[in-house]
Protein backbone atom coordinates (compact mmCIF):
# COMPACT_ATOMS: atom_id res chain seq x y z
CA UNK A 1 -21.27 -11.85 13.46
CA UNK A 2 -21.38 -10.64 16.91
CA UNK A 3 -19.15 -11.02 19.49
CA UNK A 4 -20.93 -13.69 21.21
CA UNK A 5 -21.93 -15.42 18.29
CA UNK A 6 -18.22 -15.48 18.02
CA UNK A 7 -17.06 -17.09 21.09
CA UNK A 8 -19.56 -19.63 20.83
CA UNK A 9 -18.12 -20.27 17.24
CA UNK A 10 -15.18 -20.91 18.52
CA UNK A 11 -15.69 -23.07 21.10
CA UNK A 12 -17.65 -25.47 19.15
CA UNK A 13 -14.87 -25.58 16.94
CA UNK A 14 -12.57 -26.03 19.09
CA UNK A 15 -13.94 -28.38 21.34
CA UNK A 16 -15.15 -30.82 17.85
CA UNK A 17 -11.24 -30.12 16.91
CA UNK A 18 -9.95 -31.23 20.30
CA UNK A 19 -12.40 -33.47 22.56
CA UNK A 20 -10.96 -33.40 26.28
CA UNK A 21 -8.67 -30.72 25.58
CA UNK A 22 -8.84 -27.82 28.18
CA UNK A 23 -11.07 -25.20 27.86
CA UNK A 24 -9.94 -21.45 27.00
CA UNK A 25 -10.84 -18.26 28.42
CA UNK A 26 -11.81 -14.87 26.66
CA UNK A 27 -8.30 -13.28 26.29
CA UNK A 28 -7.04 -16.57 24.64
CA UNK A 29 -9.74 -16.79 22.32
CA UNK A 30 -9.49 -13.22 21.51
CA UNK A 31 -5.91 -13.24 20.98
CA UNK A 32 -6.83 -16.21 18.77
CA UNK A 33 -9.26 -14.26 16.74
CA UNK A 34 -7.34 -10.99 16.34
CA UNK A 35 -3.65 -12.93 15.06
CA UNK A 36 -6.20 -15.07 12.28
CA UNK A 37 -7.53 -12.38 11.37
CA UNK A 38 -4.14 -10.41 10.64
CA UNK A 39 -2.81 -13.24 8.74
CA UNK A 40 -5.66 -13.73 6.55
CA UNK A 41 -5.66 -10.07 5.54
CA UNK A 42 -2.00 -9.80 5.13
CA UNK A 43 -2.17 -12.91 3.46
CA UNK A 44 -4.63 -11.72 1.20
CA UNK A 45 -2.99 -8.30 0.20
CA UNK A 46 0.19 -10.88 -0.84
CA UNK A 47 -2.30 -13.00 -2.79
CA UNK A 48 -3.97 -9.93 -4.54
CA UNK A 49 -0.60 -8.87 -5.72
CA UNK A 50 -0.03 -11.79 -7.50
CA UNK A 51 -0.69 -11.48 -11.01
CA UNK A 52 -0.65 -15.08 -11.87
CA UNK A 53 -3.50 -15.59 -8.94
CA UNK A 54 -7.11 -16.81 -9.93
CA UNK A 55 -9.39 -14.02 -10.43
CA UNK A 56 -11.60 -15.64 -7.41
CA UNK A 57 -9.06 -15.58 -5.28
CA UNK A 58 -8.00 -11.97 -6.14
CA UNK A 59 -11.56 -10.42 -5.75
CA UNK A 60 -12.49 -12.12 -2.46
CA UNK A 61 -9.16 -10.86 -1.22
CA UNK A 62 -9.75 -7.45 -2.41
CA UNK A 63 -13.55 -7.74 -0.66
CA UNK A 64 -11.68 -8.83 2.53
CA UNK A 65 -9.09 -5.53 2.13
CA UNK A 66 -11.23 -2.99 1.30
CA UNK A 67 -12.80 -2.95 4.44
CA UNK A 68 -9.08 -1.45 5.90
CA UNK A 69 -8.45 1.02 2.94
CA UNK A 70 -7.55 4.06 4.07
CA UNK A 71 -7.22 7.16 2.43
CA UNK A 72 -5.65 9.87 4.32
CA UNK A 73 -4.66 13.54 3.16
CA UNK A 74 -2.18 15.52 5.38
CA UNK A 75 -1.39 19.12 4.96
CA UNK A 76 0.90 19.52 8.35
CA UNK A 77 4.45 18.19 8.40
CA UNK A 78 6.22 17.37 12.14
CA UNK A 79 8.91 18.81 13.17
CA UNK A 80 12.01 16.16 13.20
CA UNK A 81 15.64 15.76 13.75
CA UNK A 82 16.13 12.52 12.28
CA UNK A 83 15.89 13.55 8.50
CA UNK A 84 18.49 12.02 6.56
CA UNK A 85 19.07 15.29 4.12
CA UNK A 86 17.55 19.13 4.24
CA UNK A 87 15.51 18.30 1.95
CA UNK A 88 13.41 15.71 4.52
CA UNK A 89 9.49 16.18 5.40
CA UNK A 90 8.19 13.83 8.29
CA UNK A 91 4.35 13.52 8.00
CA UNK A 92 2.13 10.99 11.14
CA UNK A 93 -0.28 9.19 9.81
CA UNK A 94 -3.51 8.37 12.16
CA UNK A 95 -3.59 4.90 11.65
CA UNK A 96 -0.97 2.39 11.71
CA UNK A 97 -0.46 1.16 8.30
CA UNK A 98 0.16 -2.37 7.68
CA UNK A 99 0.95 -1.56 3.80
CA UNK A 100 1.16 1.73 1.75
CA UNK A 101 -0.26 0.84 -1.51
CA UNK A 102 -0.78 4.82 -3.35
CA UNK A 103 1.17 7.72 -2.27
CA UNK A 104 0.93 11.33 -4.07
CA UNK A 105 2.37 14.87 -3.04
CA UNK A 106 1.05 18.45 -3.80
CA UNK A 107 4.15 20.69 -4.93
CA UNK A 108 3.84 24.02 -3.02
CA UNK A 109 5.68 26.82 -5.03
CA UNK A 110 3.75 29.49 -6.09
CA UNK A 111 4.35 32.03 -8.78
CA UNK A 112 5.94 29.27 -10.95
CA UNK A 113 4.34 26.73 -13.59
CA UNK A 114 4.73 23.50 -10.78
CA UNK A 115 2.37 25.26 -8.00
CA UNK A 116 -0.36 22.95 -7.20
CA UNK A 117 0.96 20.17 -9.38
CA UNK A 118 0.38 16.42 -8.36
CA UNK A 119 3.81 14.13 -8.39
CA UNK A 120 4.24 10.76 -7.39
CA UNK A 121 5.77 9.70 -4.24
CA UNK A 122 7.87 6.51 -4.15
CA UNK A 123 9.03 4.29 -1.78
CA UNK A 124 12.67 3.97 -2.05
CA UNK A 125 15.17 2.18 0.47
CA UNK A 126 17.93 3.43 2.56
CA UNK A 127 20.94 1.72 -0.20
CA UNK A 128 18.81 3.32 -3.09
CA UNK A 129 19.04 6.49 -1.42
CA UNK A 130 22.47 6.90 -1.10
CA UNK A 131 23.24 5.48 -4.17
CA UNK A 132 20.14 7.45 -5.81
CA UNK A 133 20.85 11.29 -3.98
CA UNK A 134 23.89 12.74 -5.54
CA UNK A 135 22.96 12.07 -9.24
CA UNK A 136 20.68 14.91 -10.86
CA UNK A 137 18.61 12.14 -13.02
CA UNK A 138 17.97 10.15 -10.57
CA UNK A 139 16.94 12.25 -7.26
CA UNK A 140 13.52 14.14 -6.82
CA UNK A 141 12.64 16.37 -9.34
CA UNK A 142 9.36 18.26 -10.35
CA UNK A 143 7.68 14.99 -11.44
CA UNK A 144 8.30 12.69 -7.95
CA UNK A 145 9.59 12.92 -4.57
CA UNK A 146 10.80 9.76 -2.34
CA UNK A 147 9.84 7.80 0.45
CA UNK A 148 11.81 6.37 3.18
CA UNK A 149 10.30 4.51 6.00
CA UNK A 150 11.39 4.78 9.34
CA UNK A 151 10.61 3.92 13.16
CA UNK A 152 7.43 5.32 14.52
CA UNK A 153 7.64 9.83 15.56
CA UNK A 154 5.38 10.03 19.04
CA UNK A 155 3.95 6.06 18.66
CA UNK A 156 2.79 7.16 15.10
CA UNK A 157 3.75 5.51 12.02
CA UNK A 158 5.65 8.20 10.35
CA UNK A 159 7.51 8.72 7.02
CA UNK A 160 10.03 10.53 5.76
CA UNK A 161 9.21 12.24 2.58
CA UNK A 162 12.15 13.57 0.48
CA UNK A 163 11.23 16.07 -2.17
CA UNK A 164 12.77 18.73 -4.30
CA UNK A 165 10.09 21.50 -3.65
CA UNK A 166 7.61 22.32 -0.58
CA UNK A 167 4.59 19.90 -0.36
CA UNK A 168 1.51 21.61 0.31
CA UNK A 169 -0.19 17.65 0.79
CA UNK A 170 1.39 14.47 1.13
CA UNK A 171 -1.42 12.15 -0.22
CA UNK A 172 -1.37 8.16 1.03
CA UNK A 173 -4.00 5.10 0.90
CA UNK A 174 -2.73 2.26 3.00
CA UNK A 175 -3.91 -0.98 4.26
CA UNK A 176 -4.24 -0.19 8.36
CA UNK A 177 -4.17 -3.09 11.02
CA UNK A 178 -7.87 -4.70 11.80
CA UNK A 179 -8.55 -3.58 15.34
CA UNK A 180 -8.76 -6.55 17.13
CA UNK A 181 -11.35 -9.12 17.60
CA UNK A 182 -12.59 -9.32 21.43
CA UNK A 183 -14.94 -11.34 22.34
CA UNK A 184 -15.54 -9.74 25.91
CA UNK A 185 -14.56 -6.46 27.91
CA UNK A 186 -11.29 -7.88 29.35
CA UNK A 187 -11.44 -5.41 32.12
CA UNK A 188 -14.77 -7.06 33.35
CA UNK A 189 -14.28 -10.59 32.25
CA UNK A 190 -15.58 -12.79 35.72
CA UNK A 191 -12.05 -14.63 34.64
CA UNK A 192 -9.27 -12.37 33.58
CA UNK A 193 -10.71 -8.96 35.01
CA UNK A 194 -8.11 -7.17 36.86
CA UNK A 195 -5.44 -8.58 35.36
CA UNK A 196 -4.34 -6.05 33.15
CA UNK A 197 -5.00 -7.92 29.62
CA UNK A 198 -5.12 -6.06 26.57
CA UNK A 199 -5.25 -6.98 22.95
CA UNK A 200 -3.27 -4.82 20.36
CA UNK A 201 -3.78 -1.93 23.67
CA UNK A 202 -7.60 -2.50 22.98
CA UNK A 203 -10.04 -4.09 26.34
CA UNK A 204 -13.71 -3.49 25.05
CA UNK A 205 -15.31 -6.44 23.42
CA UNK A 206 -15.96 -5.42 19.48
CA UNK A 207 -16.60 -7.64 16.55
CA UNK A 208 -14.68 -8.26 13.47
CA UNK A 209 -15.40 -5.22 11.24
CA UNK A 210 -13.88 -7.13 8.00
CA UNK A 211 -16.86 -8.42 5.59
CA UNK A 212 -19.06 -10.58 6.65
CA UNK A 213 -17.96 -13.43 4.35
CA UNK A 214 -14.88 -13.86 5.66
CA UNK A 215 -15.84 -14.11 9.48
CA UNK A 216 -16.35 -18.29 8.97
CA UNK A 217 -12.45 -18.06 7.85
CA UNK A 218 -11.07 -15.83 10.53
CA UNK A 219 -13.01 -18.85 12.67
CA UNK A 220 -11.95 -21.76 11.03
CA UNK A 221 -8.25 -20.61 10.78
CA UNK A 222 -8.51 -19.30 14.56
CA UNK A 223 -8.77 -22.65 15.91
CA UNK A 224 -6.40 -24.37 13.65
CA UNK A 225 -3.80 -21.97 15.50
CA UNK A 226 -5.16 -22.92 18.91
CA UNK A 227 -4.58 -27.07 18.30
CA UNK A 228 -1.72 -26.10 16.52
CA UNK A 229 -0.27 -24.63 20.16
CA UNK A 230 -1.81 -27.89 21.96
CA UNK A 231 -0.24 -30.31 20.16
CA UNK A 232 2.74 -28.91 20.13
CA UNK A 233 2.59 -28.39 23.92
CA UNK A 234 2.65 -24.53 24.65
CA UNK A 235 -1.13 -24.27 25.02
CA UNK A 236 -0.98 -26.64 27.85
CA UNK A 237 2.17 -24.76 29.18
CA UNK A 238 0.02 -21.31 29.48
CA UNK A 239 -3.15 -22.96 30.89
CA UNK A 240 -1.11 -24.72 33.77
CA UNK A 241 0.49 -21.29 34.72
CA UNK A 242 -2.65 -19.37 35.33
């Protein structure tokens, strides 16, 4: 579905939904768009981890997800200061993840038995660390290294990887956030142009790149946020400020 095919969508929606009810421009229907989309999808990664979930359910989610999958492989750490042992690597990955679902790590120690060998990498949390660190069967070893999340390095989501050895790769696949769903260039727009509006830091108009089956949700649920905001007032609070 194409971004016009969109808007028009929308507004037939949302004007069967709410007869009288005043009409929106492009930002607010983009910014309507892009937040149903990001709850459907992290709604649906929840869903899919449910094991006693319907199979339906599971596979359409996992048809909606895939689209975001990302697998990234990154052989250069960053330099940091905010590594909470010696031991700390700090890799940037390109995307911003909205969930790391597969991490792996390449030990890098040649001359010995471990060089080139594949471990796991697991996400631990800042209480399981401490507790975790000091005891020799419980820290990183040969077999797995740790993962501790952190605030963004450079406006980069960043992680701290805490291993026993040298990584030569730090392996992850991870859910990233759907760019946004704009329905025209907001710099241009004959009604918000100029004003600075961005969605998600994003201004050209671009389509939902999620499968095509779940476009008719991402509409459906889009406008059922928008009377949502009406009814309870703070629709009609932003349209009589602009």
């Amino acid at each position: 579905m194409g971004v016009d095919e969109f808007r028009e969508q929308f507004n037939l929606l949302y004007n069967n939904a709410l007869a009288g009810a005043p009409g929106l421009d492009n930002y607010e229907i983009s910014s309507y768009l892009t937040s149903a989309q990001e709850g459907l999808v992290k709604q649906a990664y929840l869903d899919s981890e449910d094991p006693t979930g319907s199979f339906e359910s599971r596979e359409y989610n996992r048809r909606m997800i895939n689209e975001l999958v990302i697998d990234e492989k990154i052989t250069s750490s960053i330099s940091s200061t905010r590594g909470l042992v010696e031991e700390s690597k700090f890799y940037e990955l390109k995307n911003s993840a909205m969930f790391i679902v597969l991490e792996t790590a390449i030990i890098n120690n040649p001359g010995t038995a471990i060089h080139g060998k594949l471990i796991e990498v697991k996400p631990t949390t800042h209480d399981e660390f401490m507790k975790s660190y000091k005891s020799p069967f419980r820290k990183p070893n040969k077999n797995k290294a740790w993962r501790i999340d952190l605030a963004k390095e450079n406006s980069k989501t960043t992680v701290e990887i805490v291993s026993a050895y040298e990584l030569s790769r730090y392996n992850a696949r991870y859910v990233k956030y759907p760019d946004p769903i704009i329905v025209s260039d907001l710099n241009l727009d004959d009604e918000v142009g100029g004003l600075g509006l961005t969605i998600n830091g994003f201004t050209a108009a671009t389509t939902c790149k999620l499968n095509d089956s779940v476009h008719r949700d991402i509409l459906e649920k889009s406008v059922t946020l928008a009377v949502r905001d009406y009814r309870d007032g703070s629709l009609k609070a932003r349209v009589s400020v602009q």
